[in-house]
C-alpha atoms as a PDB file:
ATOM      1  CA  UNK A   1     -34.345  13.869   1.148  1.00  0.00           C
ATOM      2  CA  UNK A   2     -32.073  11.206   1.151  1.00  0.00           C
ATOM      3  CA  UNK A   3     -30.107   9.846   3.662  1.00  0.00           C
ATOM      4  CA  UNK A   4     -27.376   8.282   2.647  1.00  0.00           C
ATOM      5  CA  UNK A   5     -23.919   8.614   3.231  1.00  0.00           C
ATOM      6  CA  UNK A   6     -21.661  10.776   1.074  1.00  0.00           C
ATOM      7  CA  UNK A   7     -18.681  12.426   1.122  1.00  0.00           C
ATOM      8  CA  UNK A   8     -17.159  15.314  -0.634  1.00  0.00           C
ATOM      9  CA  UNK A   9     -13.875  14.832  -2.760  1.00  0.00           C
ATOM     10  CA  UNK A  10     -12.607  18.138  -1.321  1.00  0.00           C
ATOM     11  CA  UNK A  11     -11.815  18.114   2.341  1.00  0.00           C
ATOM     12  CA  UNK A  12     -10.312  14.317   1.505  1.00  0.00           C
ATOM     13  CA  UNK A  13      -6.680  13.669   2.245  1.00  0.00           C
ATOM     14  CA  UNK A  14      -4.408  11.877  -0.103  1.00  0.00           C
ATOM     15  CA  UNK A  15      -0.981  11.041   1.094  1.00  0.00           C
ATOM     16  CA  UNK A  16       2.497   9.366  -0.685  1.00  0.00           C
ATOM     17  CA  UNK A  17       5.105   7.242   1.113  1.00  0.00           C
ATOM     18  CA  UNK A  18       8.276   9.414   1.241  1.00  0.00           C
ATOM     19  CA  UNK A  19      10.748   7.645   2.761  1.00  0.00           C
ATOM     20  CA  UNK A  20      11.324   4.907   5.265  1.00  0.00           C
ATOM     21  CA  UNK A  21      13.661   7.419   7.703  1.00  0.00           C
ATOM     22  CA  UNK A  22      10.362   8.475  10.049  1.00  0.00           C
ATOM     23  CA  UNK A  23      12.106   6.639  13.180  1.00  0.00           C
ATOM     24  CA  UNK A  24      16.452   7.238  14.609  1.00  0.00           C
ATOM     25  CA  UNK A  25      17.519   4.585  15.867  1.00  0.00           C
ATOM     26  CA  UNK A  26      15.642   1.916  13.787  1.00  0.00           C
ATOM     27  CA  UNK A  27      13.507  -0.453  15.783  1.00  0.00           C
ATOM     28  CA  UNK A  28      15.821  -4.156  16.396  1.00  0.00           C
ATOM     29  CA  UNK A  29      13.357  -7.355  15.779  1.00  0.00           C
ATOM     30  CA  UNK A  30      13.682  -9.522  18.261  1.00  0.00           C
ATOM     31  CA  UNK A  31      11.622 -12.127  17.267  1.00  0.00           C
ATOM     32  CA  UNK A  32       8.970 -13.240  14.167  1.00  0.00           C
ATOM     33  CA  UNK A  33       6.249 -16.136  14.384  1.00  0.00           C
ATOM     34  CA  UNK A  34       5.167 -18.451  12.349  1.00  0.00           C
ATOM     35  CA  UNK A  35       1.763 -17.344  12.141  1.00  0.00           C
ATOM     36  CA  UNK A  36      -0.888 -15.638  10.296  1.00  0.00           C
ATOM     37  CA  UNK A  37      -0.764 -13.242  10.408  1.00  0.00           C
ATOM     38  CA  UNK A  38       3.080 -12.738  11.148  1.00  0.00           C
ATOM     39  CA  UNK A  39       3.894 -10.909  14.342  1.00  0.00           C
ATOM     40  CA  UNK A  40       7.442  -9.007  15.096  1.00  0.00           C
ATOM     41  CA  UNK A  41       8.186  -8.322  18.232  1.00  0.00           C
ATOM     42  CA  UNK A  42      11.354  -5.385  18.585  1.00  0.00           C
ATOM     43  CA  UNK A  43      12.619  -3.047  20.793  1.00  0.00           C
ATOM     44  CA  UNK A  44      12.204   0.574  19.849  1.00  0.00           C
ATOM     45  CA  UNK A  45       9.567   3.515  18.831  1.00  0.00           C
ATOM     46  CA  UNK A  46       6.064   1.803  18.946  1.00  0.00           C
ATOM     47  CA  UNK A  47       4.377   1.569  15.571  1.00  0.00           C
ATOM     48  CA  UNK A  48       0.342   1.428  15.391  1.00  0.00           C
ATOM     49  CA  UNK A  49      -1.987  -0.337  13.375  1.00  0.00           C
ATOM     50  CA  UNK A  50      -1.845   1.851   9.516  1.00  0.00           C
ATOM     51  CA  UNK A  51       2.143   2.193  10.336  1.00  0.00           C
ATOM     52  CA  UNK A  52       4.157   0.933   6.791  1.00  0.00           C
ATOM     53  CA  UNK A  53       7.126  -0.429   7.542  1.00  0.00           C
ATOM     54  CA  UNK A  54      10.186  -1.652   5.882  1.00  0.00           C
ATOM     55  CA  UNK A  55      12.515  -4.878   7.118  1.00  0.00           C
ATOM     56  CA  UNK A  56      15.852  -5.571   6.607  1.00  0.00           C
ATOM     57  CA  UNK A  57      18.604  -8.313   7.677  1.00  0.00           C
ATOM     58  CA  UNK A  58      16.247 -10.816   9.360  1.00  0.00           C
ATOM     59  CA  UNK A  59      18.030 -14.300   9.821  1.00  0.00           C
ATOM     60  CA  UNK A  60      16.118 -17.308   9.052  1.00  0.00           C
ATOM     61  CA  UNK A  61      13.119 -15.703   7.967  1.00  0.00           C
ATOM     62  CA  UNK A  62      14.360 -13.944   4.852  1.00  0.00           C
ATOM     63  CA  UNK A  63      11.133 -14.373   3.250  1.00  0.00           C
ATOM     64  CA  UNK A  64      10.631 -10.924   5.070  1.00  0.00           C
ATOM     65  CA  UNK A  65      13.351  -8.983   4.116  1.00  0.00           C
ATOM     66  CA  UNK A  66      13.209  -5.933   1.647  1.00  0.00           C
ATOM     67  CA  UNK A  67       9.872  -5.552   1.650  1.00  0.00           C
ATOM     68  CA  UNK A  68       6.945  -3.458   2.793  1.00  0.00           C
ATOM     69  CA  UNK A  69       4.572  -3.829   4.994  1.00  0.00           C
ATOM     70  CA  UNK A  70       1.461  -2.612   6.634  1.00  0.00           C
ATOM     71  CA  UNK A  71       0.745  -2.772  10.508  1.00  0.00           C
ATOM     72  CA  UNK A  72      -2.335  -4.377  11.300  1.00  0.00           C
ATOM     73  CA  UNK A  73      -4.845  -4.499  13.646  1.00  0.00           C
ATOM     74  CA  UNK A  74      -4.240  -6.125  17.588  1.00  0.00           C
ATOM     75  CA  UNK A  75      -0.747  -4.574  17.278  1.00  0.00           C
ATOM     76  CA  UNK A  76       0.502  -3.161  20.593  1.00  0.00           C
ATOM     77  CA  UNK A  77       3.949  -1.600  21.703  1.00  0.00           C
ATOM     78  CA  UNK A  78       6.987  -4.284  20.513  1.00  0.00           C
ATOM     79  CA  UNK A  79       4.694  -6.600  18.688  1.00  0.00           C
ATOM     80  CA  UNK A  80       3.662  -5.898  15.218  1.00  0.00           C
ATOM     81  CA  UNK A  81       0.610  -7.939  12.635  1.00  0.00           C
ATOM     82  CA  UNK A  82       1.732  -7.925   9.803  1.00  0.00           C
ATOM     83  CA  UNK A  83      -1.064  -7.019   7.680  1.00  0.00           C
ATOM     84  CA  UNK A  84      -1.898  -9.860   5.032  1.00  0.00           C
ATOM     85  CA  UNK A  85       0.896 -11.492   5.756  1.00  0.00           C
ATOM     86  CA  UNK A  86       0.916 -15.317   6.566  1.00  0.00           C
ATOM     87  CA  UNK A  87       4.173 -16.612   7.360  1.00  0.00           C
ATOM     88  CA  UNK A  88       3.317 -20.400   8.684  1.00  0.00           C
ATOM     89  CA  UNK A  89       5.334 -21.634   5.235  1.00  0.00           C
ATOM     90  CA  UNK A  90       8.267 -19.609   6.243  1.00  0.00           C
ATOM     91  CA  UNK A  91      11.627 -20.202   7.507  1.00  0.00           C
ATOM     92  CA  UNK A  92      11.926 -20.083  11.253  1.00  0.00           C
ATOM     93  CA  UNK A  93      13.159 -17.066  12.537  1.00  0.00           C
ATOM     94  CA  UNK A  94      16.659 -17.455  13.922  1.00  0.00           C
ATOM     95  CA  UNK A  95      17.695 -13.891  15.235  1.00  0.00           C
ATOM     96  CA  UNK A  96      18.773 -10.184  14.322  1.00  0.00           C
ATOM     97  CA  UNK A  97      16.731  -7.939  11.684  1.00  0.00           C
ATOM     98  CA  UNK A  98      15.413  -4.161  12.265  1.00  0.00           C
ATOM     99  CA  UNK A  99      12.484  -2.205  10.235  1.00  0.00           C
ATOM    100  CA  UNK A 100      12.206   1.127   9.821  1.00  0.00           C
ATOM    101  CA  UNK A 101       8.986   3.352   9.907  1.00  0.00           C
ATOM    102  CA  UNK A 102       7.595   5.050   6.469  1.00  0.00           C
ATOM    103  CA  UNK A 103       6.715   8.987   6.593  1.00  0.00           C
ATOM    104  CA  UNK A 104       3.624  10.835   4.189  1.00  0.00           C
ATOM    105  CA  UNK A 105       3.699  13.482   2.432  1.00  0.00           C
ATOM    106  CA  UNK A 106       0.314  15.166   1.416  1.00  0.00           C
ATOM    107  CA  UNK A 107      -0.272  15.039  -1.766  1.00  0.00           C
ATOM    108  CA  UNK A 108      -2.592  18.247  -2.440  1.00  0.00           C
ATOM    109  CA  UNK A 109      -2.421  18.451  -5.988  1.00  0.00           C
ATOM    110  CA  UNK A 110      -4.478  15.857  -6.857  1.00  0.00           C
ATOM    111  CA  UNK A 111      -7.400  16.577  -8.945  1.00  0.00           C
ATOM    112  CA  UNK A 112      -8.983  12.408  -9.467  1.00  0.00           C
ATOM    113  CA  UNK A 113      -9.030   9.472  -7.967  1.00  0.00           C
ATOM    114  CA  UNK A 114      -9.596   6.452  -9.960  1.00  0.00           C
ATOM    115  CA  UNK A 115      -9.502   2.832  -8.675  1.00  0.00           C
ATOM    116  CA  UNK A 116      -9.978   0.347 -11.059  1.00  0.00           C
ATOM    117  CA  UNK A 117     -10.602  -3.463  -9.654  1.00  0.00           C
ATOM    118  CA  UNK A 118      -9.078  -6.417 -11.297  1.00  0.00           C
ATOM    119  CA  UNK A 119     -11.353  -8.474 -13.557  1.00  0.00           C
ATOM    120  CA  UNK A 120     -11.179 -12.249 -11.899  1.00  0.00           C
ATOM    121  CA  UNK A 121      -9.876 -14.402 -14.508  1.00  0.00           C
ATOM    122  CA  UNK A 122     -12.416 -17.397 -15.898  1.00  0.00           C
ATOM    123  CA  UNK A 123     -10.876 -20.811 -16.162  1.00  0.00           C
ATOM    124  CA  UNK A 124     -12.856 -23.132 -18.725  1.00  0.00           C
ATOM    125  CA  UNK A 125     -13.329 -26.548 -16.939  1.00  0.00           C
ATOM    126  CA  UNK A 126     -15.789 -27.636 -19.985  1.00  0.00           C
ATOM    127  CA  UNK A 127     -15.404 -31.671 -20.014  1.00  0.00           C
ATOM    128  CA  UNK A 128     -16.841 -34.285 -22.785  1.00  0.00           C
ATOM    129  CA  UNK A 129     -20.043 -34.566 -20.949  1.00  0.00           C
ATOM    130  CA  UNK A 130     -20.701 -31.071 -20.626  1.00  0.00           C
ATOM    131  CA  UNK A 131     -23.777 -29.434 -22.714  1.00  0.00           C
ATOM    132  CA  UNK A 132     -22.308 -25.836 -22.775  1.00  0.00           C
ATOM    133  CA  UNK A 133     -19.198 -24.093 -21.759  1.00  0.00           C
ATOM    134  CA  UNK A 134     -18.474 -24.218 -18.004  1.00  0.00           C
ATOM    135  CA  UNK A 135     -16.099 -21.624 -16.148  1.00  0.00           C
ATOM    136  CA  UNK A 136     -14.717 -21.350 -12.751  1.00  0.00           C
ATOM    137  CA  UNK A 137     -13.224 -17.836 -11.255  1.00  0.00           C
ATOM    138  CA  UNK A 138      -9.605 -17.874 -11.036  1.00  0.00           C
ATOM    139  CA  UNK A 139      -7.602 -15.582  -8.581  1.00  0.00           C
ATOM    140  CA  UNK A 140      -9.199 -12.358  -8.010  1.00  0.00           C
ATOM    141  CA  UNK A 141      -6.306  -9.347  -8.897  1.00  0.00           C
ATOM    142  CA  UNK A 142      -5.637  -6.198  -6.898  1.00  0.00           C
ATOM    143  CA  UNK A 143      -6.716  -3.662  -9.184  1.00  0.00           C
ATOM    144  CA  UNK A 144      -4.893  -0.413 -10.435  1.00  0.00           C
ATOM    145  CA  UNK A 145      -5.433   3.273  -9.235  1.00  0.00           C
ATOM    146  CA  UNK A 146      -5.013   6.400 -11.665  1.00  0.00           C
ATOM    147  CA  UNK A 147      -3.989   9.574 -10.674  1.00  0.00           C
ATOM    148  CA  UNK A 148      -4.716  13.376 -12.173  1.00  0.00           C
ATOM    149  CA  UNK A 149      -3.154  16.289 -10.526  1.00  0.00           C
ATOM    150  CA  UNK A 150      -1.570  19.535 -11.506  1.00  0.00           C
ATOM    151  CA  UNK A 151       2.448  18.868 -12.112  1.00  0.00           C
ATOM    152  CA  UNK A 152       4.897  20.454  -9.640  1.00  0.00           C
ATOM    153  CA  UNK A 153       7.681  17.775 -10.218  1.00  0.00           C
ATOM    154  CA  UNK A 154      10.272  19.466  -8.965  1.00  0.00           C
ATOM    155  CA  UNK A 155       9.012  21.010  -5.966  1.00  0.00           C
ATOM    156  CA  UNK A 156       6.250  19.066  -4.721  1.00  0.00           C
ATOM    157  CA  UNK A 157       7.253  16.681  -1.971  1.00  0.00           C
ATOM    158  CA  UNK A 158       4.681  13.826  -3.056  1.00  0.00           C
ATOM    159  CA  UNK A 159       5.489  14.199  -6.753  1.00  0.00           C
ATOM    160  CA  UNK A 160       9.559  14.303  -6.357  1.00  0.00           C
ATOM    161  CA  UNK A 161       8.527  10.470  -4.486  1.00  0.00           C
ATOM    162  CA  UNK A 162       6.505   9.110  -6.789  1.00  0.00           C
ATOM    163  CA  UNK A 163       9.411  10.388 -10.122  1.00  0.00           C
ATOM    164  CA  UNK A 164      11.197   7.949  -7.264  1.00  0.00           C
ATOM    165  CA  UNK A 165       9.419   5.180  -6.898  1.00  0.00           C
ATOM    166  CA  UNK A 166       8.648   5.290 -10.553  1.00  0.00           C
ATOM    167  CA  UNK A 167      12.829   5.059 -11.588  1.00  0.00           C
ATOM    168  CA  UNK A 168      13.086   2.339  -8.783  1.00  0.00           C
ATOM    169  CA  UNK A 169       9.996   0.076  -9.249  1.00  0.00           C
ATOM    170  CA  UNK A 170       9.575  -0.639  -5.668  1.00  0.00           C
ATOM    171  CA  UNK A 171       6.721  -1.024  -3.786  1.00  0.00           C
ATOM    172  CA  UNK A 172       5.701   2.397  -1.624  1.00  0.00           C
ATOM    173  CA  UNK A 173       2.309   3.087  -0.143  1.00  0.00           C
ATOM    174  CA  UNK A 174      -0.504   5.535  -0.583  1.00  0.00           C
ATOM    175  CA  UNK A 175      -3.299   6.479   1.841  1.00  0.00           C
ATOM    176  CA  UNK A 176      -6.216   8.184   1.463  1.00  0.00           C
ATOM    177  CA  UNK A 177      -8.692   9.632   4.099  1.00  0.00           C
ATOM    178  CA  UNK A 178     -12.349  10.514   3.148  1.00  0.00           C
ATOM    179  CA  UNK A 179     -13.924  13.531   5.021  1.00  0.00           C
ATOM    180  CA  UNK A 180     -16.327  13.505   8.035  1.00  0.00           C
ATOM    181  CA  UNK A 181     -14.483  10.490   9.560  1.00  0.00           C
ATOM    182  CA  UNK A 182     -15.400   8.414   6.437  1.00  0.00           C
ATOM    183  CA  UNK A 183     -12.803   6.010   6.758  1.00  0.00           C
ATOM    184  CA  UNK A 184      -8.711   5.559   5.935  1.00  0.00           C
ATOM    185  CA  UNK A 185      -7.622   3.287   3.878  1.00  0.00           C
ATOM    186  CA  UNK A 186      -4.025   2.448   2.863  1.00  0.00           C
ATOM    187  CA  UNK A 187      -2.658   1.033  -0.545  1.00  0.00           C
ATOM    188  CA  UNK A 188       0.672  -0.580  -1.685  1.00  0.00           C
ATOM    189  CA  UNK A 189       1.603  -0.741  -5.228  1.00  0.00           C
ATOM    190  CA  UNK A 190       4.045  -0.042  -7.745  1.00  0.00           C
ATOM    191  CA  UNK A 191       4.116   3.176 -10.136  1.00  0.00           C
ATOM    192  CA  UNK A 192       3.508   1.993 -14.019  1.00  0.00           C
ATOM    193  CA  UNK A 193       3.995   5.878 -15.453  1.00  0.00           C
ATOM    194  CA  UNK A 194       4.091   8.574 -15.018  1.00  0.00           C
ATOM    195  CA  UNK A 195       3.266  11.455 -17.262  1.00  0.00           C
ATOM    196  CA  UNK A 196       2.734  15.422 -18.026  1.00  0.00           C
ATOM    197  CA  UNK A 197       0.676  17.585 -20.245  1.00  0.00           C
ATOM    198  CA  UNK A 198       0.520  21.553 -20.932  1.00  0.00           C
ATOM    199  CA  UNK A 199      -1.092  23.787 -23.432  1.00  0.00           C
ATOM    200  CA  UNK A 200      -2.112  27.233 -24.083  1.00  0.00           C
ATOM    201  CA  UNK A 201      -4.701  28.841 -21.495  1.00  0.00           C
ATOM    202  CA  UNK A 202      -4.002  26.041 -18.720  1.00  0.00           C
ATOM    203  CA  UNK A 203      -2.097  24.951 -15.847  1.00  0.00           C
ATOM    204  CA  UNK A 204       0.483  21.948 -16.184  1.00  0.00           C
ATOM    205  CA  UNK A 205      -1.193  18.612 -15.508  1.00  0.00           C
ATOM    206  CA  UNK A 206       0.308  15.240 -14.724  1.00  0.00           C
ATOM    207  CA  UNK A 207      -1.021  11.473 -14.598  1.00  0.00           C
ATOM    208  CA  UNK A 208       0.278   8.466 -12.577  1.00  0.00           C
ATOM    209  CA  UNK A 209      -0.799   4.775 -13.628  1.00  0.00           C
ATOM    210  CA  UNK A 210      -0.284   2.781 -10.073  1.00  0.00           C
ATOM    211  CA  UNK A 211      -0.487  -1.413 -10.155  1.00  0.00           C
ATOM    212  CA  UNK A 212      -1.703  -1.837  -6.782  1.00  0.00           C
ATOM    213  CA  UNK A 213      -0.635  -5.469  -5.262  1.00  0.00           C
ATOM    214  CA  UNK A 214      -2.608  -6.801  -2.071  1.00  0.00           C
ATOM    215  CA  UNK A 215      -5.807  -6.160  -0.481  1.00  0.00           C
ATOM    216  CA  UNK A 216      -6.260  -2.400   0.882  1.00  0.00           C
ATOM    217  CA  UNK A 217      -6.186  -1.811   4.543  1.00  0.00           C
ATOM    218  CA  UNK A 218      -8.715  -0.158   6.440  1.00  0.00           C
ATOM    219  CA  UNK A 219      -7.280   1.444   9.357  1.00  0.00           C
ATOM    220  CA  UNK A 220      -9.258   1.904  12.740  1.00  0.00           C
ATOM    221  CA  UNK A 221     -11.655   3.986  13.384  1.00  0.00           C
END
């Protein structure tokens, strides 16, 4: 018999980025470095590592403002990593600026996952002297995912957010847990479509097309 790992799609837990209204008051920044990755320091509700967050009226560093972001590892209470995020290029951070924390919603109507990685791009560097065609990668992409699930658009909570992040085109996040303490990971990305299907002797079934953008996150174990 085998033994290698495996884990069952059921018992999994897939989750959708509501809303960024998890935290009242909103935590105040009271400082960003120049680092990679970035750290915030603020005053407020502590946020762990696998926290998304969402930051607004920074001075100086602007570069960071309405965005999303992912709290990475070595964060403790009133300073935040900013996962993926190098800021050394940035513009000094001069004062002011708050975040606020992003709640899940389960999303238990999923029937597939499917995550699809980016294809690196091949740049031709053939010269005059070379004897057949010669290629270097280019940038590696983020991928996509694809989503099945059965449609309850208007009163599933993880549906009625992605119909919103689809009409707004921002960036939300999406986690997903594998059973027996297989791992979380966390994705950001934009939704592409969104789409619905019915017919005679079935259930109402939906598709979302997601571009993700960055690396994943694994948080913790």
């Amino acid at each position: 018999m085998s033994s290698g790992l495996r884990y069952k799609f059921q018992g999994s837990h897939i989750s959708v980025l509501t809303a960024f209204d998890a935290n009242s008051p909103t935590q105040a920044i009271t400082g960003v470095t120049r680092a990679d990755p970035a750290v915030v320091t603020y005053t407020g509700v502590a946020v762990a590592p696998g926290d998304v967050i969402y930051i607004t009226d920074v001075g100086g560093m602007i570069e960071l403002n309405n965005r999303v972001f992912i709290v990475g590892d070595g964060s403790t209470a009133g300073s935040a990593k900013l996962f993926d995020v190098d800021s050394t290029g940035y513009t000094a951070y001069t004062s002011g600026g708050h975040f606020d924390v992003g709640s899940f919603s389960e999303f238990c109507e999923v029937k597939n996952w499917n995550r699809t990685g980016a294809s690196k791009t091949q740049n031709d560097v053939s010269t005059v002297c070379s004897t057949e065609q010669e290629f270097e990668s280019g940038l590696p992409g983020p991928g996509s995912l694809a989503l099945t699930f059965n449609y309850a658009g208007d009163t599933s909570t993880a549906q009625i957010a992605l119909a919103e992040w689809d009409a707004s085109s921002d960036t939300f996040a999406i986690k997903r847990q594998l059973p027996k303490n297989g791992g979380t990971r966390i994705y950001l990305g934009t939704v592409q479509q969104l789409s619905d299907t019915g017919g005679v002797n079935g259930v109402w079934e939906a598709s979302a097309n997601i571009q993700l953008t960055g690396p994943h996150y694994t948080v913790p174990a």
